[in-house]
PDB file of N, CA and C in Angstrom:
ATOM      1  N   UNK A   1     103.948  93.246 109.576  1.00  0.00           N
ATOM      2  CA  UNK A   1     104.969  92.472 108.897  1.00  0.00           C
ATOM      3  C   UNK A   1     105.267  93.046 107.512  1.00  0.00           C
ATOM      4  N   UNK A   2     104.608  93.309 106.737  1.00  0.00           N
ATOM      5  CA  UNK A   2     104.567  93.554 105.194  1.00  0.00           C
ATOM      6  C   UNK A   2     105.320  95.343 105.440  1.00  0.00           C
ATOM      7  N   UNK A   3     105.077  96.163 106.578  1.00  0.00           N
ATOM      8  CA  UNK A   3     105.560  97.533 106.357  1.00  0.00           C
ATOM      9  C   UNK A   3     107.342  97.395 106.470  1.00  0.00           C
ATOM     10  N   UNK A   4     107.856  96.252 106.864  1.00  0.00           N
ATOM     11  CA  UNK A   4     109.332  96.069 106.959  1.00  0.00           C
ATOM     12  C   UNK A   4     109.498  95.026 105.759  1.00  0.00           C
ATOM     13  N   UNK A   5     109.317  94.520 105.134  1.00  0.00           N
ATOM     14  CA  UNK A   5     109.571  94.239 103.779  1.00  0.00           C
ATOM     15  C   UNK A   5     109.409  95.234 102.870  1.00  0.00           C
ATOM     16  N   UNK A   6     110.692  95.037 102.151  1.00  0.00           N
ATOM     17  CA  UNK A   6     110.866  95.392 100.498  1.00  0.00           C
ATOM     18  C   UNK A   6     109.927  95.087  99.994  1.00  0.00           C
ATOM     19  N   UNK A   7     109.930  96.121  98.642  1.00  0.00           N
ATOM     20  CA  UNK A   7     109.150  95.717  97.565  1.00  0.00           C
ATOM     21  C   UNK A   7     109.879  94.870  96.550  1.00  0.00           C
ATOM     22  N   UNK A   8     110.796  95.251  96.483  1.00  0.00           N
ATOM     23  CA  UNK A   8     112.309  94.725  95.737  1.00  0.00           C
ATOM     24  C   UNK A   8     113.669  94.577  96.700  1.00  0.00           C
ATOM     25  N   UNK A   9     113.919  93.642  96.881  1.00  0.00           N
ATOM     26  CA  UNK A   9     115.084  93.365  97.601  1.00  0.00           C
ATOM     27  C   UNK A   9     116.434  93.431  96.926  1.00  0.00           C
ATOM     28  N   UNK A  10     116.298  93.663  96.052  1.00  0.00           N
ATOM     29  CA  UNK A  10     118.179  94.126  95.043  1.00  0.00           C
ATOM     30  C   UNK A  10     118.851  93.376  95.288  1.00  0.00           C
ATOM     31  N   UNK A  11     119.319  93.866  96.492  1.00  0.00           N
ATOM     32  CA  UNK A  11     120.579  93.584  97.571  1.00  0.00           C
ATOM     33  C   UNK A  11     120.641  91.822  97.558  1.00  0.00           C
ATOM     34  N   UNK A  12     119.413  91.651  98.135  1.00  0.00           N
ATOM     35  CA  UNK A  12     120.025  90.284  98.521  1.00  0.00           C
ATOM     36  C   UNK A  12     119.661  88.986  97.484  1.00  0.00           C
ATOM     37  N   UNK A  13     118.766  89.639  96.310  1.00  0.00           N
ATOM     38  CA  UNK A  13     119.293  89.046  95.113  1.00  0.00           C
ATOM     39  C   UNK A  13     120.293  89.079  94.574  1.00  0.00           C
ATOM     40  N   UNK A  14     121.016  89.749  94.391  1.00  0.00           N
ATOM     41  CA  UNK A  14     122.588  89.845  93.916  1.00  0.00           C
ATOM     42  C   UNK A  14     123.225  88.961  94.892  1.00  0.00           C
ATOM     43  N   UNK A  15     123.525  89.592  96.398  1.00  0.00           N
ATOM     44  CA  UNK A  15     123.506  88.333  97.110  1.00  0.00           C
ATOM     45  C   UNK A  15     123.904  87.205  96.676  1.00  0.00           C
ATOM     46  N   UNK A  16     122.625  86.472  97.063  1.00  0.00           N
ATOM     47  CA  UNK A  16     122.240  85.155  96.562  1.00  0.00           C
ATOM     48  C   UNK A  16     122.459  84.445  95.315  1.00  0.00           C
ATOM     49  N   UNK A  17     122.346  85.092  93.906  1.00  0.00           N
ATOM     50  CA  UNK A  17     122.297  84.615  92.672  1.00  0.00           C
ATOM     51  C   UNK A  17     123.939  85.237  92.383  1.00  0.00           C
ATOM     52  N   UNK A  18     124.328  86.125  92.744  1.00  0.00           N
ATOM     53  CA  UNK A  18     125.804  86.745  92.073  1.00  0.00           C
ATOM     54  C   UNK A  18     125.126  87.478  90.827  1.00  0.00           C
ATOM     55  N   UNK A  19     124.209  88.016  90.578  1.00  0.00           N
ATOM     56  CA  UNK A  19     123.744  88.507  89.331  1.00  0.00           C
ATOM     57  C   UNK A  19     123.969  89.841  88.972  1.00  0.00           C
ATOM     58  N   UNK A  20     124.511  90.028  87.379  1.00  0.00           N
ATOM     59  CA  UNK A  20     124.657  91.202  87.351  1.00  0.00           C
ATOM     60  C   UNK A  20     123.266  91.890  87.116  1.00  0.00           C
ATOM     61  N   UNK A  21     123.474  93.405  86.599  1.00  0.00           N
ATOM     62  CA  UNK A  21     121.878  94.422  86.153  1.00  0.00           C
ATOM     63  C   UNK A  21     121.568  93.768  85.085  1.00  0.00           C
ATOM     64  N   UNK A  22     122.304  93.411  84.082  1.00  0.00           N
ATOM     65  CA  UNK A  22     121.719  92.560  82.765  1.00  0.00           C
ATOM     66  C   UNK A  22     120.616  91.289  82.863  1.00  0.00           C
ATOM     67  N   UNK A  23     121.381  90.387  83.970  1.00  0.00           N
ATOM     68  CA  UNK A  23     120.331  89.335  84.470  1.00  0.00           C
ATOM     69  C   UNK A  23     119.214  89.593  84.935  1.00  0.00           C
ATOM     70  N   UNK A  24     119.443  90.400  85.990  1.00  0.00           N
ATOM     71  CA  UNK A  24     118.304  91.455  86.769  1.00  0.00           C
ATOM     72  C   UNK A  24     117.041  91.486  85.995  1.00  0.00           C
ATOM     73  N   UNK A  25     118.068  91.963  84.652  1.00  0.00           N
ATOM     74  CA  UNK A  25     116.513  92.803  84.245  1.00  0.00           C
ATOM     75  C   UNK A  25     116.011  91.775  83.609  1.00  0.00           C
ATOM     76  N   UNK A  26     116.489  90.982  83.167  1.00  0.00           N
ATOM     77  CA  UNK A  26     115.672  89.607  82.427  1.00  0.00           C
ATOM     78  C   UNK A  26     114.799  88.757  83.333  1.00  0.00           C
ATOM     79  N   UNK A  27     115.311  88.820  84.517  1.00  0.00           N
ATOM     80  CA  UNK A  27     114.787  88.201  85.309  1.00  0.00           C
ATOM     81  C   UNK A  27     113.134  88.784  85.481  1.00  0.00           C
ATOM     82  N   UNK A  28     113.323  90.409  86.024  1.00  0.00           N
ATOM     83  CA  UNK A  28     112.134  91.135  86.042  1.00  0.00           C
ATOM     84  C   UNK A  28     111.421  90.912  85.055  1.00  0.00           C
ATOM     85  N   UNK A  29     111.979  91.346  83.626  1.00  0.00           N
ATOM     86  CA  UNK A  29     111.134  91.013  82.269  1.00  0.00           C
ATOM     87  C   UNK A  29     110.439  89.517  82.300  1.00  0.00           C
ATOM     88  N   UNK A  30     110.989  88.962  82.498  1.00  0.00           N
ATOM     89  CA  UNK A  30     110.374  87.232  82.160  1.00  0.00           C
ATOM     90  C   UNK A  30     109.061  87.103  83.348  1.00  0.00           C
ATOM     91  N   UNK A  31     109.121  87.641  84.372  1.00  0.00           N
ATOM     92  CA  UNK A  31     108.063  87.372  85.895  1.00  0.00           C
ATOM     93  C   UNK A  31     107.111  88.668  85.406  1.00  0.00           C
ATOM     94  N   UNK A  32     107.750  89.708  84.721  1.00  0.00           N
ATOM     95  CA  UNK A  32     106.332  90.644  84.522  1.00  0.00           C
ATOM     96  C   UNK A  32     105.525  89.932  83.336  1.00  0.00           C
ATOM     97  N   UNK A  33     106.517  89.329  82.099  1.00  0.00           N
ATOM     98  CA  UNK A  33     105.783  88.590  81.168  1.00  0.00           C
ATOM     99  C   UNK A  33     104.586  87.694  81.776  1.00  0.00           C
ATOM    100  N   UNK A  34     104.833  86.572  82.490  1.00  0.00           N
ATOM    101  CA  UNK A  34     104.202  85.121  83.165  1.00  0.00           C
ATOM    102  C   UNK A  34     103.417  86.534  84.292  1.00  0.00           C
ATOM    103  N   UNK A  35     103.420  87.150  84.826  1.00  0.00           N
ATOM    104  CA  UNK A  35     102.331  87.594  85.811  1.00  0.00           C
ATOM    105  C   UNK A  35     101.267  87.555  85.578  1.00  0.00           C
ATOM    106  N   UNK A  36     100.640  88.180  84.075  1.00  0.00           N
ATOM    107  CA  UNK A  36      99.322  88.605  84.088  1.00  0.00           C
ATOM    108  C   UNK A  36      98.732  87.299  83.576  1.00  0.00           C
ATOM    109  N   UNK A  37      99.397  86.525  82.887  1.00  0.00           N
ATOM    110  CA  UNK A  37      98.701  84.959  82.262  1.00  0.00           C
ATOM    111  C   UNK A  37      98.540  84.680  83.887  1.00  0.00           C
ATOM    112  N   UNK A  38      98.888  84.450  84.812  1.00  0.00           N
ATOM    113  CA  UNK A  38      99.146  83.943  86.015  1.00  0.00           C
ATOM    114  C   UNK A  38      98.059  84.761  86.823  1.00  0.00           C
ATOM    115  N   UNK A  39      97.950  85.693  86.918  1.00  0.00           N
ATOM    116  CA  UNK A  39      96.823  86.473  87.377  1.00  0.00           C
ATOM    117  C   UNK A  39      95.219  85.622  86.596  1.00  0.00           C
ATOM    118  N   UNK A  40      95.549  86.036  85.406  1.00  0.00           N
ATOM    119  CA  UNK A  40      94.334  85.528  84.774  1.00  0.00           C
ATOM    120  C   UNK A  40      93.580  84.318  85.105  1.00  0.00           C
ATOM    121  N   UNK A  41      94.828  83.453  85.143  1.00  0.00           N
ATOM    122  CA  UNK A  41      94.588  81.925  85.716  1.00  0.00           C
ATOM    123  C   UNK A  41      93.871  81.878  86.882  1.00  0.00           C
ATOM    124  N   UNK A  42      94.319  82.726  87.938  1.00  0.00           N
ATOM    125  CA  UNK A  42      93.804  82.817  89.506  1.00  0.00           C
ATOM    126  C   UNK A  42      92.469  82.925  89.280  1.00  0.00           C
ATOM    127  N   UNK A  43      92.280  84.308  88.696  1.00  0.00           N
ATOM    128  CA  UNK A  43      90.688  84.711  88.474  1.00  0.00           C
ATOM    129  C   UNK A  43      89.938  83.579  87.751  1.00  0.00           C
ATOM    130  N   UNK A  44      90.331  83.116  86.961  1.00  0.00           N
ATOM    131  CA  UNK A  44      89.467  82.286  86.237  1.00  0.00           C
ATOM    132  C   UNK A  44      89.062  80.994  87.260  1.00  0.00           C
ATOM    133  N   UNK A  45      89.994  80.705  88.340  1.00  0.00           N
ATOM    134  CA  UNK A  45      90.243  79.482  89.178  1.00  0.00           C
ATOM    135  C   UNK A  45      88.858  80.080  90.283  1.00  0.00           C
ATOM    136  N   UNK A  46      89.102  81.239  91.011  1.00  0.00           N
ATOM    137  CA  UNK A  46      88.086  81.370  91.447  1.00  0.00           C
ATOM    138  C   UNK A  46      86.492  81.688  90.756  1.00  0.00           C
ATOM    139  N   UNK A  47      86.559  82.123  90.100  1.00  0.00           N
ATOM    140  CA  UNK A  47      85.419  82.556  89.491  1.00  0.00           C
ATOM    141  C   UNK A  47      84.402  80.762  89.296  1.00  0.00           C
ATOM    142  N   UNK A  48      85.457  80.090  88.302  1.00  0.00           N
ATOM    143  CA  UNK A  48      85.052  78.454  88.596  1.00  0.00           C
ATOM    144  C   UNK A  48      84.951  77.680  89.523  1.00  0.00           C
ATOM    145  N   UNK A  49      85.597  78.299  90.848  1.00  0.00           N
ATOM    146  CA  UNK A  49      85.539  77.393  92.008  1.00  0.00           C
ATOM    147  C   UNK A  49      86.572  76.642  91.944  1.00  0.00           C
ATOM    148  N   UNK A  50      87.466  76.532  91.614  1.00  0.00           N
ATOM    149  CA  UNK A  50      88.621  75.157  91.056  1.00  0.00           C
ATOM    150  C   UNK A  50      89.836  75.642  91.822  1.00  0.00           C
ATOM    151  N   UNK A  51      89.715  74.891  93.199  1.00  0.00           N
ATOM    152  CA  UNK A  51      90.496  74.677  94.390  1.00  0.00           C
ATOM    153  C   UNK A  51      91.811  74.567  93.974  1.00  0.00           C
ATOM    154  N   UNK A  52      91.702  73.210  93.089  1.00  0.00           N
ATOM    155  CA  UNK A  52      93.224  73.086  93.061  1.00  0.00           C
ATOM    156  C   UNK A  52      94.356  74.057  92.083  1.00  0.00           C
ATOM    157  N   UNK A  53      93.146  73.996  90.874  1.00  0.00           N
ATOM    158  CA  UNK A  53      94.319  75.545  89.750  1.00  0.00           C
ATOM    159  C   UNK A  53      94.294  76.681  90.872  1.00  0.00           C
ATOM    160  N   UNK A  54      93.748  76.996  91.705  1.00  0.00           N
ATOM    161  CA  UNK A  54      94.015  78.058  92.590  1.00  0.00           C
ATOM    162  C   UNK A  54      95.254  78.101  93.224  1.00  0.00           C
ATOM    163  N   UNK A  55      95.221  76.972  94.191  1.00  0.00           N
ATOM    164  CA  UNK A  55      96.090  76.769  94.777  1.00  0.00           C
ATOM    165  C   UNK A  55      97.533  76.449  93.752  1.00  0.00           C
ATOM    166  N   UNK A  56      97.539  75.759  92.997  1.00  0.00           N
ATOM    167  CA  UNK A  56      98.553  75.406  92.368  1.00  0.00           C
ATOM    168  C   UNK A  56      99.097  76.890  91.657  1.00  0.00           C
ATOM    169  N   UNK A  57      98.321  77.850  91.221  1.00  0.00           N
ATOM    170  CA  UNK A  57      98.703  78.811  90.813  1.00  0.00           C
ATOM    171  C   UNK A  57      99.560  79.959  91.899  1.00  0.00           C
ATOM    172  N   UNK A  58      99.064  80.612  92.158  1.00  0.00           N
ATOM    173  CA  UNK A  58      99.006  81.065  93.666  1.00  0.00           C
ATOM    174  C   UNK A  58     100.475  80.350  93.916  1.00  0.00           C
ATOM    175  N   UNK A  59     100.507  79.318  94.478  1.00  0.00           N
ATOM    176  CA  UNK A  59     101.756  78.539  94.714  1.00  0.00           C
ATOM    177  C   UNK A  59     103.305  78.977  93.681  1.00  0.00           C
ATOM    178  N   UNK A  60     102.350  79.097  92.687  1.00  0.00           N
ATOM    179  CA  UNK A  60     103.668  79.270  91.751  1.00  0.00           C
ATOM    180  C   UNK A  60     104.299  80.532  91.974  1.00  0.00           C
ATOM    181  N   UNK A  61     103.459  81.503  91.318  1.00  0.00           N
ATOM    182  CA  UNK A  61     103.495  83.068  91.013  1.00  0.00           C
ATOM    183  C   UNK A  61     104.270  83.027  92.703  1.00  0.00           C
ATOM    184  N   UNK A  62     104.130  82.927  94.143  1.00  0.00           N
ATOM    185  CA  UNK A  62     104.285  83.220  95.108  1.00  0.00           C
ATOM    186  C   UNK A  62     105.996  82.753  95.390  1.00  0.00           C
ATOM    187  N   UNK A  63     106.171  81.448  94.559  1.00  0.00           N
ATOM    188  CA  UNK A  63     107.558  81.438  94.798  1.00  0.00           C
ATOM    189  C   UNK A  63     108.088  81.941  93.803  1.00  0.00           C
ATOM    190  N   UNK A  64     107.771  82.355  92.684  1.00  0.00           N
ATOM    191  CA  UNK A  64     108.346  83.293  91.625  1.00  0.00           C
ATOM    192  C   UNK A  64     108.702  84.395  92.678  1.00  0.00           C
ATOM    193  N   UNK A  65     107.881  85.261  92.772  1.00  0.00           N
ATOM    194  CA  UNK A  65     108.528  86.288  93.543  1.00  0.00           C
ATOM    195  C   UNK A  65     108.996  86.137  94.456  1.00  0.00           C
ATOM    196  N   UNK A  66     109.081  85.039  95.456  1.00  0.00           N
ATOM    197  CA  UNK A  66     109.997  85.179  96.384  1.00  0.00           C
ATOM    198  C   UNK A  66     111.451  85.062  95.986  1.00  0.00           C
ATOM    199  N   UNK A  67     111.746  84.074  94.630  1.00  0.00           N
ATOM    200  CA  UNK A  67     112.721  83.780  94.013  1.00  0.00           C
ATOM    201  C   UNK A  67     113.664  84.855  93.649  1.00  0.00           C
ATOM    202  N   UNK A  68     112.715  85.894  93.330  1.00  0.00           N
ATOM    203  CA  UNK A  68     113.560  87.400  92.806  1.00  0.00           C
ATOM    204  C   UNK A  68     113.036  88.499  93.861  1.00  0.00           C
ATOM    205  N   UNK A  69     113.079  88.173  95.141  1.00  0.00           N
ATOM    206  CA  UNK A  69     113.228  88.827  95.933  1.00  0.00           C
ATOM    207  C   UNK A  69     111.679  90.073  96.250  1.00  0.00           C
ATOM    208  N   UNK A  70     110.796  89.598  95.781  1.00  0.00           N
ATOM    209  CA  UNK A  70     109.598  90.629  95.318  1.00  0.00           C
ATOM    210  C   UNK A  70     108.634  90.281  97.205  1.00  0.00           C
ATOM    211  N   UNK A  71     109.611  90.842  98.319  1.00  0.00           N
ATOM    212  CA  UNK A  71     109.137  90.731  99.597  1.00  0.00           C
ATOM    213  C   UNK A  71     107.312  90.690  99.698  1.00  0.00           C
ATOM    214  N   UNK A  72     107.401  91.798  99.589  1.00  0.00           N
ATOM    215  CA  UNK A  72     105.746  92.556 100.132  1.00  0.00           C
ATOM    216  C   UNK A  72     104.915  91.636  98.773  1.00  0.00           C
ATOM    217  N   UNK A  73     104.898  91.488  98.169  1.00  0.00           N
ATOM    218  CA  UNK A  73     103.995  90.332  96.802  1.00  0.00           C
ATOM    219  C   UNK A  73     104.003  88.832  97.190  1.00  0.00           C
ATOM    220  N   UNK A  74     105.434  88.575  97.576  1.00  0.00           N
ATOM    221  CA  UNK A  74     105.371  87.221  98.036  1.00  0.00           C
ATOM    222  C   UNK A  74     104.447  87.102  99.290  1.00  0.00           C
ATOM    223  N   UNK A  75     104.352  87.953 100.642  1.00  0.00           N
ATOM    224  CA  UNK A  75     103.798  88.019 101.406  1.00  0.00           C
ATOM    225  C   UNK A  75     102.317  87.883 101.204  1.00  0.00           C
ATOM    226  N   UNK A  76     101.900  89.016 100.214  1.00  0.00           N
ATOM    227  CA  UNK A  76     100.453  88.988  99.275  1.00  0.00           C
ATOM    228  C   UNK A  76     100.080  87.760  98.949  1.00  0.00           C
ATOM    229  N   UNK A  77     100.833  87.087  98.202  1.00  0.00           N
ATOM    230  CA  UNK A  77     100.769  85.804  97.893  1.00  0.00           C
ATOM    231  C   UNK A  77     100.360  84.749  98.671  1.00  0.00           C
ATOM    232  N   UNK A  78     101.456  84.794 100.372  1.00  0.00           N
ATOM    233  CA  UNK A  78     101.211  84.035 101.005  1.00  0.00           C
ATOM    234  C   UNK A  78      99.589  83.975 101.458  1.00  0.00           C
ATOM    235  N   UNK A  79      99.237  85.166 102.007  1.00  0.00           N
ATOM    236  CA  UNK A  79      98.163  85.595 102.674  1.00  0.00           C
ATOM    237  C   UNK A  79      97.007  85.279 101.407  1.00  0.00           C
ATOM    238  N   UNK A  80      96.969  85.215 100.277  1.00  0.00           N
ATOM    239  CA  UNK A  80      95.838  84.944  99.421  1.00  0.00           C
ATOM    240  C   UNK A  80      95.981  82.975  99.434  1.00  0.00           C
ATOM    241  N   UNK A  81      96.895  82.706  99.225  1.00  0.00           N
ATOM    242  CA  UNK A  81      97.243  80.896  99.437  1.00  0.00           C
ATOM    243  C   UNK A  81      96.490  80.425 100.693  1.00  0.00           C
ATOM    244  N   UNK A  82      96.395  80.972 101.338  1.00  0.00           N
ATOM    245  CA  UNK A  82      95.891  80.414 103.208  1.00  0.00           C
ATOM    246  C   UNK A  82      94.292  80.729 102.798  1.00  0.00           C
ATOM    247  N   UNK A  83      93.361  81.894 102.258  1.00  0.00           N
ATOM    248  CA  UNK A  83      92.343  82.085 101.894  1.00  0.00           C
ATOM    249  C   UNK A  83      91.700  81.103 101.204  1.00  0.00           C
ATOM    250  N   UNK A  84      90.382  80.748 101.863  1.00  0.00           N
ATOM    251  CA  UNK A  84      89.361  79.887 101.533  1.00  0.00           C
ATOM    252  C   UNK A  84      89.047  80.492 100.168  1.00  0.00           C
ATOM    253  N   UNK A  85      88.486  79.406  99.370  1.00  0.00           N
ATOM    254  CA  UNK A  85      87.498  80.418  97.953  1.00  0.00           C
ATOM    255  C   UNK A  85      86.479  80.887  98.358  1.00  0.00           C
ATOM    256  N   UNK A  86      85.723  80.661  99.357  1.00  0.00           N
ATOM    257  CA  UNK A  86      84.172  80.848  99.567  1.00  0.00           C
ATOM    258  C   UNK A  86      84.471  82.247 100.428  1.00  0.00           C
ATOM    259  N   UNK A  87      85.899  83.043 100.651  1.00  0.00           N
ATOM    260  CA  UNK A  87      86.086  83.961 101.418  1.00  0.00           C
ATOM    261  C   UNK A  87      86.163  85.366  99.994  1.00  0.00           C
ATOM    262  N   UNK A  88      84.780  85.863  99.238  1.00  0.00           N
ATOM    263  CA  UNK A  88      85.080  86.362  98.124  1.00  0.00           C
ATOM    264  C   UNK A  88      85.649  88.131  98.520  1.00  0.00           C
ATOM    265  N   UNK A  89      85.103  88.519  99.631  1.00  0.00           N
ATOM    266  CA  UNK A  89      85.554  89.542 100.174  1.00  0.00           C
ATOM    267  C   UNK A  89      86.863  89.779 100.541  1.00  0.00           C
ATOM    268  N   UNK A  90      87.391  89.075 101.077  1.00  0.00           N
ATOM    269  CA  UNK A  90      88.863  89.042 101.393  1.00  0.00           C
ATOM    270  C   UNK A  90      89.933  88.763  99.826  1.00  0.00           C
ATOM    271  N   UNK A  91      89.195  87.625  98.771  1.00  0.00           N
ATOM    272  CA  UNK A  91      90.154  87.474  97.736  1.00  0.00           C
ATOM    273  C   UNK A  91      90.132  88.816  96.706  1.00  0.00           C
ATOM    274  N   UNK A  92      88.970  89.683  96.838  1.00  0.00           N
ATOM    275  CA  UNK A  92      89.054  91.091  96.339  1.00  0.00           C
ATOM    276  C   UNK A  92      89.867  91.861  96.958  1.00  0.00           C
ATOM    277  N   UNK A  93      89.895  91.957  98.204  1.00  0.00           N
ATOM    278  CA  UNK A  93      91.016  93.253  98.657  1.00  0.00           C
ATOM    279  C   UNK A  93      92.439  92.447  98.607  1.00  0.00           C
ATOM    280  N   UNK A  94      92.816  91.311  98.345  1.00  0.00           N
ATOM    281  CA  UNK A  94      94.350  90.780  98.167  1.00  0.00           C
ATOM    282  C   UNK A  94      94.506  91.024  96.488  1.00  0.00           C
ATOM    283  N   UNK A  95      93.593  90.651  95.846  1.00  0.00           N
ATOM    284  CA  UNK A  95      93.995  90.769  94.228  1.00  0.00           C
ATOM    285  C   UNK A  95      94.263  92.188  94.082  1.00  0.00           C
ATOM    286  N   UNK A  96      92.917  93.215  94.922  1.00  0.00           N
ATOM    287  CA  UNK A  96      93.420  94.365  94.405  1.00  0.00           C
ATOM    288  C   UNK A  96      94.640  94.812  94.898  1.00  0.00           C
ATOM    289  N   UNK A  97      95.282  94.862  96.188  1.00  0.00           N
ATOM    290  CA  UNK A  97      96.690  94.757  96.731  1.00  0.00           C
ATOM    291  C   UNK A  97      97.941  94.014  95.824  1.00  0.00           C
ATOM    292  N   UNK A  98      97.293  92.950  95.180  1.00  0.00           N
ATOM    293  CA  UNK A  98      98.321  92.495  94.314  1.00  0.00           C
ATOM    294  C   UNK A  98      98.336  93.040  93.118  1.00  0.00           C
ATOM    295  N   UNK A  99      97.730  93.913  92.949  1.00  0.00           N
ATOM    296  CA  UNK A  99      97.759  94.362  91.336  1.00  0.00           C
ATOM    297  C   UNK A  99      98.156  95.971  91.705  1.00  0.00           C
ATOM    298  N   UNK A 100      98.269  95.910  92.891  1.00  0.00           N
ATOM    299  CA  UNK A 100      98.714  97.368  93.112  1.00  0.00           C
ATOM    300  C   UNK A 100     100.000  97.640  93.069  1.00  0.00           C
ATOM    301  N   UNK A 101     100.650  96.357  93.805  1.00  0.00           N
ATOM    302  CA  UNK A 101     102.105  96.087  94.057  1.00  0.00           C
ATOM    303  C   UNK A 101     102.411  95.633  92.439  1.00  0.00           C
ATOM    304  N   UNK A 102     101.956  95.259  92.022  1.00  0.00           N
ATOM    305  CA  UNK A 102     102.579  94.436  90.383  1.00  0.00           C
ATOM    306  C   UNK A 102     102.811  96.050  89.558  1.00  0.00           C
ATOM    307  N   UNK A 103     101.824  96.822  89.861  1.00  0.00           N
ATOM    308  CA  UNK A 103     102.028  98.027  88.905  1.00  0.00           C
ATOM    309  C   UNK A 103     103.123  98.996  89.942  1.00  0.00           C
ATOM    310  N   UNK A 104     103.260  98.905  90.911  1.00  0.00           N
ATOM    311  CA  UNK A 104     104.273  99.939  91.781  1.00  0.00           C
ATOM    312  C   UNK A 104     106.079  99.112  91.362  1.00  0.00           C
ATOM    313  N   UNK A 105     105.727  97.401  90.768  1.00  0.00           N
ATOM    314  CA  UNK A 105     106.872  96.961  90.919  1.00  0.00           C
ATOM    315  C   UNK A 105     107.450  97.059  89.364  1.00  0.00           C
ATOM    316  N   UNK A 106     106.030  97.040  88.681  1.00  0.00           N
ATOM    317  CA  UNK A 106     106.773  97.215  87.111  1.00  0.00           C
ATOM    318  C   UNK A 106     107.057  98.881  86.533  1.00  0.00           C
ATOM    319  N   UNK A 107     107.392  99.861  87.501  1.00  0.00           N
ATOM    320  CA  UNK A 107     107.698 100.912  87.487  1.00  0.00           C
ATOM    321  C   UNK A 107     108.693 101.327  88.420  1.00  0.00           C
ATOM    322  N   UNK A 108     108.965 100.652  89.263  1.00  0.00           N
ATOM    323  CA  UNK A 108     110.211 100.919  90.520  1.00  0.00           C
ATOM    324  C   UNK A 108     111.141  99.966  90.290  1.00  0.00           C
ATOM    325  N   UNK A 109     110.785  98.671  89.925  1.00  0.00           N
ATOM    326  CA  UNK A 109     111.975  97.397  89.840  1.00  0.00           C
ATOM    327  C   UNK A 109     113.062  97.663  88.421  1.00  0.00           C
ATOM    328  N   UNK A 110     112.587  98.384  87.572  1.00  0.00           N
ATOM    329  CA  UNK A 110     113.261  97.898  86.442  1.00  0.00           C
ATOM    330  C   UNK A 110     114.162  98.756  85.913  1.00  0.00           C
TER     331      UNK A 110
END
């Protein structure tokens, strides 16, 4: 599923919002700003065990990017949201996948 998703969908953000490149890029700027506080949050949620800032986080960041079209992250997203906390093996290889895609997107998206 994730090898036929975008990393950036352009297209059908413009699409959808009518947005020009000016918006675009504010848009990108403002979601790369809130990512890493948002990252941080996650980690700190698991590390404490705290189900619900997990989930509630996770939740957010996941429709952020789906919002601006960020396919293959939102997907990431999904697939870390469905993950138990007590699954610590699996939430390492999605964070590191998500931090892989966050640095491939804040160098290709903008």
């Amino acid at each position: 599923m994730l090898n036929q998703r975008k990393h950036f969908n352009k297209e059908a953000l413009i699409e959808n919002i009518g947005a020009d490149d000016c918006f675009i890029k504010t848009l990108l700027e403002t979601y790369f700003k809130s990512f890493e506080a948002y990252m941080d949050t996650v980690k700190n949620a698991i590390y404490n065990n705290d189900r619900e800032l997990f989930r509630k986080t996770v939740h957010n960041i996941k429709g952020s990017s789906s919002t601006i079209y960020f396919e293959i992250m939102t997907d990431l997203f999904e697939q870390l949201e469905r993950t138990e906390l007590s699954e610590q093996e699996k939430f390492l290889g999605l964070i590191t996948e998500i931090e892989k895609e966050y640095s491939f997107l804040k160098i290709d998206a903008i």
